[in-house]
C-alpha atoms as a PDB file:
ATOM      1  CA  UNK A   1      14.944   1.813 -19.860  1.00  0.00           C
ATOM      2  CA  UNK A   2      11.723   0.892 -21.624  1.00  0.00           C
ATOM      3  CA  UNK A   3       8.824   3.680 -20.993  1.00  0.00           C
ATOM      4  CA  UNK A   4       4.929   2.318 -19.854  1.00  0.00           C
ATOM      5  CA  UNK A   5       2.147   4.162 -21.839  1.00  0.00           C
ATOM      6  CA  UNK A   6      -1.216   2.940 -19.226  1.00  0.00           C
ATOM      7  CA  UNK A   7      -4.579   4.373 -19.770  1.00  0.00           C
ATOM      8  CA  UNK A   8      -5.979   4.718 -16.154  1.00  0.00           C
ATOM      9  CA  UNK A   9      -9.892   4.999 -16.109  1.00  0.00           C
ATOM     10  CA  UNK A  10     -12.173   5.898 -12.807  1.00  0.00           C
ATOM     11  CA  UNK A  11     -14.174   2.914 -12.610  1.00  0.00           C
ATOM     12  CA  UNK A  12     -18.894   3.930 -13.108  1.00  0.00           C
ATOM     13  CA  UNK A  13     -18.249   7.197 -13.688  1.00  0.00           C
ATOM     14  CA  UNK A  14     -20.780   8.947 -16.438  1.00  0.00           C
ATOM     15  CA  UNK A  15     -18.856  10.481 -18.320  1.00  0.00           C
ATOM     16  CA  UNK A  16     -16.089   8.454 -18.505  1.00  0.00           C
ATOM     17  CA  UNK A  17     -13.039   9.993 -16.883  1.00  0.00           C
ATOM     18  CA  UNK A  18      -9.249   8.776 -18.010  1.00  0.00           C
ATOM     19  CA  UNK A  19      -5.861   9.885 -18.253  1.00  0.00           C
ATOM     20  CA  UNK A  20      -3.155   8.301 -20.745  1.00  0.00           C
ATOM     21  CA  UNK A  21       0.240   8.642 -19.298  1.00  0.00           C
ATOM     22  CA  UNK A  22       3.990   7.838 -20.356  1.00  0.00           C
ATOM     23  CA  UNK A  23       6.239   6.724 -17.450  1.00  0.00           C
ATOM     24  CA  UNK A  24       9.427   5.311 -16.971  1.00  0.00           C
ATOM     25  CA  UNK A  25       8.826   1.263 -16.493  1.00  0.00           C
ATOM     26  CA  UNK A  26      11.466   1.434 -13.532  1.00  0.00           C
ATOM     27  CA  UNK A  27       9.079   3.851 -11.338  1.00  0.00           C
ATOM     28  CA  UNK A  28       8.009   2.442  -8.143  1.00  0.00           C
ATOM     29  CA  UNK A  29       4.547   2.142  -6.861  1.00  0.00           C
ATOM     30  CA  UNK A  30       5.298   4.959  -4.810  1.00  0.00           C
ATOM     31  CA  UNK A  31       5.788   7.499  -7.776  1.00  0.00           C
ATOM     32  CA  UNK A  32       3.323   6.262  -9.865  1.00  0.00           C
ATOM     33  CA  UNK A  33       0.202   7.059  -7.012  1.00  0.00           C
ATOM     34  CA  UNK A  34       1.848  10.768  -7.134  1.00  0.00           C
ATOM     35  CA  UNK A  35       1.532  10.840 -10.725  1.00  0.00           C
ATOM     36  CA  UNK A  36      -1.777   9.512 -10.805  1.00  0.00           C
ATOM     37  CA  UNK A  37      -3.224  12.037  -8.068  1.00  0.00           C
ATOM     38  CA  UNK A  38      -1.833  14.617  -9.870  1.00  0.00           C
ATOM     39  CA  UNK A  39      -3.237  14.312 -13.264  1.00  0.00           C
ATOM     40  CA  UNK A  40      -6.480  13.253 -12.090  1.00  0.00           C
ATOM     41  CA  UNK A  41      -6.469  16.495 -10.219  1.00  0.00           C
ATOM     42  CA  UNK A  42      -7.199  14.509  -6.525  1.00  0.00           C
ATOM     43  CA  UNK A  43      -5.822  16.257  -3.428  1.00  0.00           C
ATOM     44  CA  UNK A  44      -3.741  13.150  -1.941  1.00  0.00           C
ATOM     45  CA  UNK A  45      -6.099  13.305   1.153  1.00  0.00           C
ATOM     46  CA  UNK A  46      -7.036   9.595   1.746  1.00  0.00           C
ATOM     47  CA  UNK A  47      -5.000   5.781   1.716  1.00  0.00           C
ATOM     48  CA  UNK A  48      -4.821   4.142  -1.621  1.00  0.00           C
ATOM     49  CA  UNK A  49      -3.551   0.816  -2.771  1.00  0.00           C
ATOM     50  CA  UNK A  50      -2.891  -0.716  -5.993  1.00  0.00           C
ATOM     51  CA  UNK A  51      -3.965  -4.325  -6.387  1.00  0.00           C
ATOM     52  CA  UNK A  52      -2.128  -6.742  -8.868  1.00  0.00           C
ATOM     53  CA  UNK A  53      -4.315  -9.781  -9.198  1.00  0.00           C
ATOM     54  CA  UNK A  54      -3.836 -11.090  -6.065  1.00  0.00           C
ATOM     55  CA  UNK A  55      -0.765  -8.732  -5.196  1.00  0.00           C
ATOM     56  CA  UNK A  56      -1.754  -5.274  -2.740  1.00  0.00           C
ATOM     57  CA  UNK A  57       0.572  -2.712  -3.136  1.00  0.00           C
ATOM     58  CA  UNK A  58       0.006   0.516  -0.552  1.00  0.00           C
ATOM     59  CA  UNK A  59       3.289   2.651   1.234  1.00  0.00           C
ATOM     60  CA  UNK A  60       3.602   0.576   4.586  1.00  0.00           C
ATOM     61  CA  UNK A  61       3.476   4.387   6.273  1.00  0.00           C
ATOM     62  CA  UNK A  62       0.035   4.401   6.253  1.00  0.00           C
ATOM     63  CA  UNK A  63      -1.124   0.738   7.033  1.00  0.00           C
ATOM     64  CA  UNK A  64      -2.630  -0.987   9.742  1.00  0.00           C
ATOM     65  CA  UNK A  65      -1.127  -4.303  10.318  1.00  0.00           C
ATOM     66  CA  UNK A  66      -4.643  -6.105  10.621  1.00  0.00           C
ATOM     67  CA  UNK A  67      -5.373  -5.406   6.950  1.00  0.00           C
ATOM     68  CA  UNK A  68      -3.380  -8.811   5.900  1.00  0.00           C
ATOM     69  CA  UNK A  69       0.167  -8.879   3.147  1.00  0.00           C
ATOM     70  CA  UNK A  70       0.508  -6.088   1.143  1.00  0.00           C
ATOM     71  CA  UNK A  71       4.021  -4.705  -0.219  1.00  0.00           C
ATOM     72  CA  UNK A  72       5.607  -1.447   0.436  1.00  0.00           C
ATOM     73  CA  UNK A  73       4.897   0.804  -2.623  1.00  0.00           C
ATOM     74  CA  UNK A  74       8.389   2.344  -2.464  1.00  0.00           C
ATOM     75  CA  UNK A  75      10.001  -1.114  -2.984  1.00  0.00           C
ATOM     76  CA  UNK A  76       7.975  -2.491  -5.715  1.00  0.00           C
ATOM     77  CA  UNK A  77       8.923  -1.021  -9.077  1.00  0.00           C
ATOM     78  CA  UNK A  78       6.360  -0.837 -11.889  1.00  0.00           C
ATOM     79  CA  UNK A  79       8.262  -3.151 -14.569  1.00  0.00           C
ATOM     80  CA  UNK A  80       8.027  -5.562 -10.991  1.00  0.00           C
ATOM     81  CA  UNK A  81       4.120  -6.693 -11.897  1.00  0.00           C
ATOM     82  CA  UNK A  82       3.620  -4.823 -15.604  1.00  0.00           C
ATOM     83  CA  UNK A  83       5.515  -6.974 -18.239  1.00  0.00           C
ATOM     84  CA  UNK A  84       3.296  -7.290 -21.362  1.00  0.00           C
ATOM     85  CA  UNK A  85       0.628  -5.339 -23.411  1.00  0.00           C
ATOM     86  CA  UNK A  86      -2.955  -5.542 -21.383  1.00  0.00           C
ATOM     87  CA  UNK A  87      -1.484  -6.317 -17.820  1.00  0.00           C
ATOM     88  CA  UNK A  88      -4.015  -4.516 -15.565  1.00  0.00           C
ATOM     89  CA  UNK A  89      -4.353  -3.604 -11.978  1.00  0.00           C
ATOM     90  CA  UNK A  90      -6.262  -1.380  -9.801  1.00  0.00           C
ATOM     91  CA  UNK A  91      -5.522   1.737  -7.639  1.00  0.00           C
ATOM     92  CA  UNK A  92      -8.309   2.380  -5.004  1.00  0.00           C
ATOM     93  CA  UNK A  93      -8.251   5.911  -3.641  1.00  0.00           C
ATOM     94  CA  UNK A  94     -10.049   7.245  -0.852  1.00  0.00           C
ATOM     95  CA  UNK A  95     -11.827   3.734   0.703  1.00  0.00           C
ATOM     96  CA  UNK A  96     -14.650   5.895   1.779  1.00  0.00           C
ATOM     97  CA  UNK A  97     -15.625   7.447  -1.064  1.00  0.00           C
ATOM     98  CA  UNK A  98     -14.087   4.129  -3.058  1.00  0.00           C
ATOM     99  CA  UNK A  99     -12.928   5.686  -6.152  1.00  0.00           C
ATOM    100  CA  UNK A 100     -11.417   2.618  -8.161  1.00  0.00           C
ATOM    101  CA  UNK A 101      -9.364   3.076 -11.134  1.00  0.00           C
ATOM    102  CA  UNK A 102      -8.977   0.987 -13.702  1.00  0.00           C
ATOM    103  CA  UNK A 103      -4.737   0.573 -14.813  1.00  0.00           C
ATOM    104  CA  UNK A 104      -4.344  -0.678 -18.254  1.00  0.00           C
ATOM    105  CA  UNK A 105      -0.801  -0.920 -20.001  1.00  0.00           C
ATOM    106  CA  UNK A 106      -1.061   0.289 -23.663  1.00  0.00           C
ATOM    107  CA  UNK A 107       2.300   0.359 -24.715  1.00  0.00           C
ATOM    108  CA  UNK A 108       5.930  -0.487 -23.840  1.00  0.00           C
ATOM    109  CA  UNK A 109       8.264   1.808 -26.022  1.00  0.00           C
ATOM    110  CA  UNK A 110      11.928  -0.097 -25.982  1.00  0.00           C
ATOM    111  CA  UNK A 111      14.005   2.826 -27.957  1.00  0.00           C
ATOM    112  CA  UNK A 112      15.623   5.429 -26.059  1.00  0.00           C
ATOM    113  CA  UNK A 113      14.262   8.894 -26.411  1.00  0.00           C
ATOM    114  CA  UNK A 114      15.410  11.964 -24.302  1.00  0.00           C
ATOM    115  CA  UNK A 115      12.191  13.236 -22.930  1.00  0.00           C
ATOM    116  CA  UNK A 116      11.205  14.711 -19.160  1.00  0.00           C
ATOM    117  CA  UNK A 117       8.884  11.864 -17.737  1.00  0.00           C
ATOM    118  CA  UNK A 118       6.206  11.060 -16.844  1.00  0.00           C
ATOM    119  CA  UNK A 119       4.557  12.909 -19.932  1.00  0.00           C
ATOM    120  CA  UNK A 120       0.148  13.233 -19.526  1.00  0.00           C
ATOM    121  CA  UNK A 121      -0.603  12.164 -23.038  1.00  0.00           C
ATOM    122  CA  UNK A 122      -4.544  12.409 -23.390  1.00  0.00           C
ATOM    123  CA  UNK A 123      -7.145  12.792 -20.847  1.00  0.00           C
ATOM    124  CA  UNK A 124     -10.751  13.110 -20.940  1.00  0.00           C
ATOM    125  CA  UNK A 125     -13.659  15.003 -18.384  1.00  0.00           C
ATOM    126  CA  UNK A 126     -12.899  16.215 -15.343  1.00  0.00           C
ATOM    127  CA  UNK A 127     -12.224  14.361 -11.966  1.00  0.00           C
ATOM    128  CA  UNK A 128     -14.953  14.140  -9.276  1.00  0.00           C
ATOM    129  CA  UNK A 129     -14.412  16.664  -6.701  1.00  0.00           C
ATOM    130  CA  UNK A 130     -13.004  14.991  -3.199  1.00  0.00           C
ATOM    131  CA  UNK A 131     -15.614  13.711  -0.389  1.00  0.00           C
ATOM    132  CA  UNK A 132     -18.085  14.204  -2.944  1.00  0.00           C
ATOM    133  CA  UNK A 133     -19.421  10.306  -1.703  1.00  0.00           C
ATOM    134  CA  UNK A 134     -18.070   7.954  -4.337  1.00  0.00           C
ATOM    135  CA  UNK A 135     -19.961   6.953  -7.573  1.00  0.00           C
ATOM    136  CA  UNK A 136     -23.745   7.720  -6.135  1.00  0.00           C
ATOM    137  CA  UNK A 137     -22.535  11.055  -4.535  1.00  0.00           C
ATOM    138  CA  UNK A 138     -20.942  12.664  -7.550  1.00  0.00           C
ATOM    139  CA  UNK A 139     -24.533  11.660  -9.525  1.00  0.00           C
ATOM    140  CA  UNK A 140     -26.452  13.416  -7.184  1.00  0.00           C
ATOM    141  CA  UNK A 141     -23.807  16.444  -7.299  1.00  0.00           C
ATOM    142  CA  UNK A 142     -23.701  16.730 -10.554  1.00  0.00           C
ATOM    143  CA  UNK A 143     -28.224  16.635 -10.868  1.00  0.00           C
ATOM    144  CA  UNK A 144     -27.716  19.220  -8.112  1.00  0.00           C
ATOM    145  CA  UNK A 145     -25.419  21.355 -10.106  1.00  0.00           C
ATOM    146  CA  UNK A 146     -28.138  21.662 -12.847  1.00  0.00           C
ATOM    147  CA  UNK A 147     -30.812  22.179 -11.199  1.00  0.00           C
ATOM    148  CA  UNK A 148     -31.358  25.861  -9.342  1.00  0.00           C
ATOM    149  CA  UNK A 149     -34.578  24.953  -7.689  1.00  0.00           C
ATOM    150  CA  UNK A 150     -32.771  22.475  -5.572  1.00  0.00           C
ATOM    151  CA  UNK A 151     -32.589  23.919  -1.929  1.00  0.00           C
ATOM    152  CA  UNK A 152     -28.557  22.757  -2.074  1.00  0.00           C
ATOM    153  CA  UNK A 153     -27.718  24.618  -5.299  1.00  0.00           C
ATOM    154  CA  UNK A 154     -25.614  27.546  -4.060  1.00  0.00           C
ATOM    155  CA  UNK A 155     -23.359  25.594  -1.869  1.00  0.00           C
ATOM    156  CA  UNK A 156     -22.756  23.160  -4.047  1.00  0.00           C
ATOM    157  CA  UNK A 157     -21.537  25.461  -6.656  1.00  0.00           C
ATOM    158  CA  UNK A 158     -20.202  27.378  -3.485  1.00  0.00           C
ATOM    159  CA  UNK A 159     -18.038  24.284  -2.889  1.00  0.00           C
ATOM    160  CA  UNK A 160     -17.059  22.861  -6.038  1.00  0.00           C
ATOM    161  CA  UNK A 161     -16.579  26.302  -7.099  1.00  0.00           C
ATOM    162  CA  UNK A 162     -17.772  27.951 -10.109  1.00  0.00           C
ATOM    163  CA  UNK A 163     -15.318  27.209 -12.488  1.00  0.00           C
ATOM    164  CA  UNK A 164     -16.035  23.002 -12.158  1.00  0.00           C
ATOM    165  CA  UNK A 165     -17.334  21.727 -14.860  1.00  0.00           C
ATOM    166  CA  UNK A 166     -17.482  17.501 -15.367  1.00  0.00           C
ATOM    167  CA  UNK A 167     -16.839  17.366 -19.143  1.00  0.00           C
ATOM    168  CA  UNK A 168     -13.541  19.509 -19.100  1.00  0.00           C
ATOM    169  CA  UNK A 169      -9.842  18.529 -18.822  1.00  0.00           C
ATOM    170  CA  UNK A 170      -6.994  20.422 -19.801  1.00  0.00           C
ATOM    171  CA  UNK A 171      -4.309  18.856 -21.162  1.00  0.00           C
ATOM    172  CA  UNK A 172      -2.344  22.301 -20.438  1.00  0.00           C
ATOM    173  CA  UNK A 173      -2.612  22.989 -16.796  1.00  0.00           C
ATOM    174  CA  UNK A 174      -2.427  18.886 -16.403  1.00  0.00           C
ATOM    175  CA  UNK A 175       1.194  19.169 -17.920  1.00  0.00           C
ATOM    176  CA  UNK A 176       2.044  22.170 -16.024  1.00  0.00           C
ATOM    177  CA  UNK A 177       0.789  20.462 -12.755  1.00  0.00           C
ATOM    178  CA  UNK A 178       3.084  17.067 -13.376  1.00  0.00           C
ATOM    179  CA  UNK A 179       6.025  19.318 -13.652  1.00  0.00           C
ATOM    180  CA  UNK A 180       5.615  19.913 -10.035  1.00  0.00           C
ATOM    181  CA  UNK A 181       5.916  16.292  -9.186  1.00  0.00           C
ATOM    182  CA  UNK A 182       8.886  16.506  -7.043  1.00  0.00           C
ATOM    183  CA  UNK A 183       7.681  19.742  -5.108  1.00  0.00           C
ATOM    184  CA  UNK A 184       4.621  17.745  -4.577  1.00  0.00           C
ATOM    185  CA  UNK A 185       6.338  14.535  -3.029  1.00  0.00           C
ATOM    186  CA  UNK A 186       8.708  16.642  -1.424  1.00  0.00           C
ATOM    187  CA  UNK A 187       5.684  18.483   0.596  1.00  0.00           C
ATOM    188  CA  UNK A 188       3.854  15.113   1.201  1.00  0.00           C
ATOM    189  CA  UNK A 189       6.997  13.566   2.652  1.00  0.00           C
ATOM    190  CA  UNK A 190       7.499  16.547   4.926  1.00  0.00           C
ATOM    191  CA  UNK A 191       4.072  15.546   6.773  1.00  0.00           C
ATOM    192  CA  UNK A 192       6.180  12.049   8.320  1.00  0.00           C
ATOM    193  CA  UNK A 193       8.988  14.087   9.452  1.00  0.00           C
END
């Protein structure tokens, strides 16, 4: 089973915010949007899709049949559309706020190692916080955040919390979080019982 290494990158956001991670090339769709919510720190609270050039990947759960051919994201493994170095796609989250993320494949490792995947290899600033309104929203948050004259200020920092802080990521409670992937999907799958 060969293992992926993609770099994943939030698409006009200053400063930059990415994740490298190491999955196995026979995860579906499915897997890989938990994966990605997770170690961009999102909350799984809006639809998503990946799109493959012309190929729309979303979990057929959650669609509305007017929105035109797409492909069930539990069916549609990753090694499916990723076969060479530099394949690329996109996962939209949230198509309010429109957060579009940028799927590069790095790396295909062919040899056989025993190691618990999907591994978080790098990662850099933090994610925008949820509802925040997409690229233009998270500027203004963050020029709010810095400013204490601005009539907003304390519930900003009241709702991001005080601990947010765009330029940090921790590699450390990323790795603990992915650990929990199964609890995670487990939970999520328990809301279409």
């Amino acid at each position: 089973m060969p293992t992926y290494i993609f770099k994943i990158q939030i698409v006009g956001v200053d400063p930059p915010v990415n994740r490298v991670v190491k999955v196995s090339s026979e995860s579906s769709f499915y897997l890989f949007h938990h994966i990605i919510q997770i170690v961009f720190g999102w909350k799984n609270y809006h639809l998503y899709q990946f799109i493959f050039n012309n190929y729309r990947i979303a979990d057929s759960r959650l669609v509305d049949e007017n929105v035109g051919k797409y492909n069930d994201c539990k069916a549609t493994m990753l090694e499916d559309l990723f076969t060479k170095i530099g394949d690329k796609a996109i996962y939209e989250y949230d198509f309010g706020d429109r957060w579009i993320h940028l799927i590069e494949l790095v790396d295909i490792e062919s040899s056989p190692v025993c190691e618990l995947l999907p591994i978080i290899i790098s990662g850099s600033n933090s994610c925008p916080p949820e509802d925040c309104g997409g690229i233009s929203g998270y500027k203004e948050l963050k020029m709010i955040l810095t400013n204490p004259k601005h009539e907003e200020f304390e519930s900003y920092w009241e709702w991001v919390g005080i601990n947010f802080n765009p330029t940090k990521f921790s590699l450390q409670t990323t790795e603990s979080e992915i650990r929990k992937l199964n609890k995670i999907i487990n939970g999520y799958e328990k809301g279409f019982e």
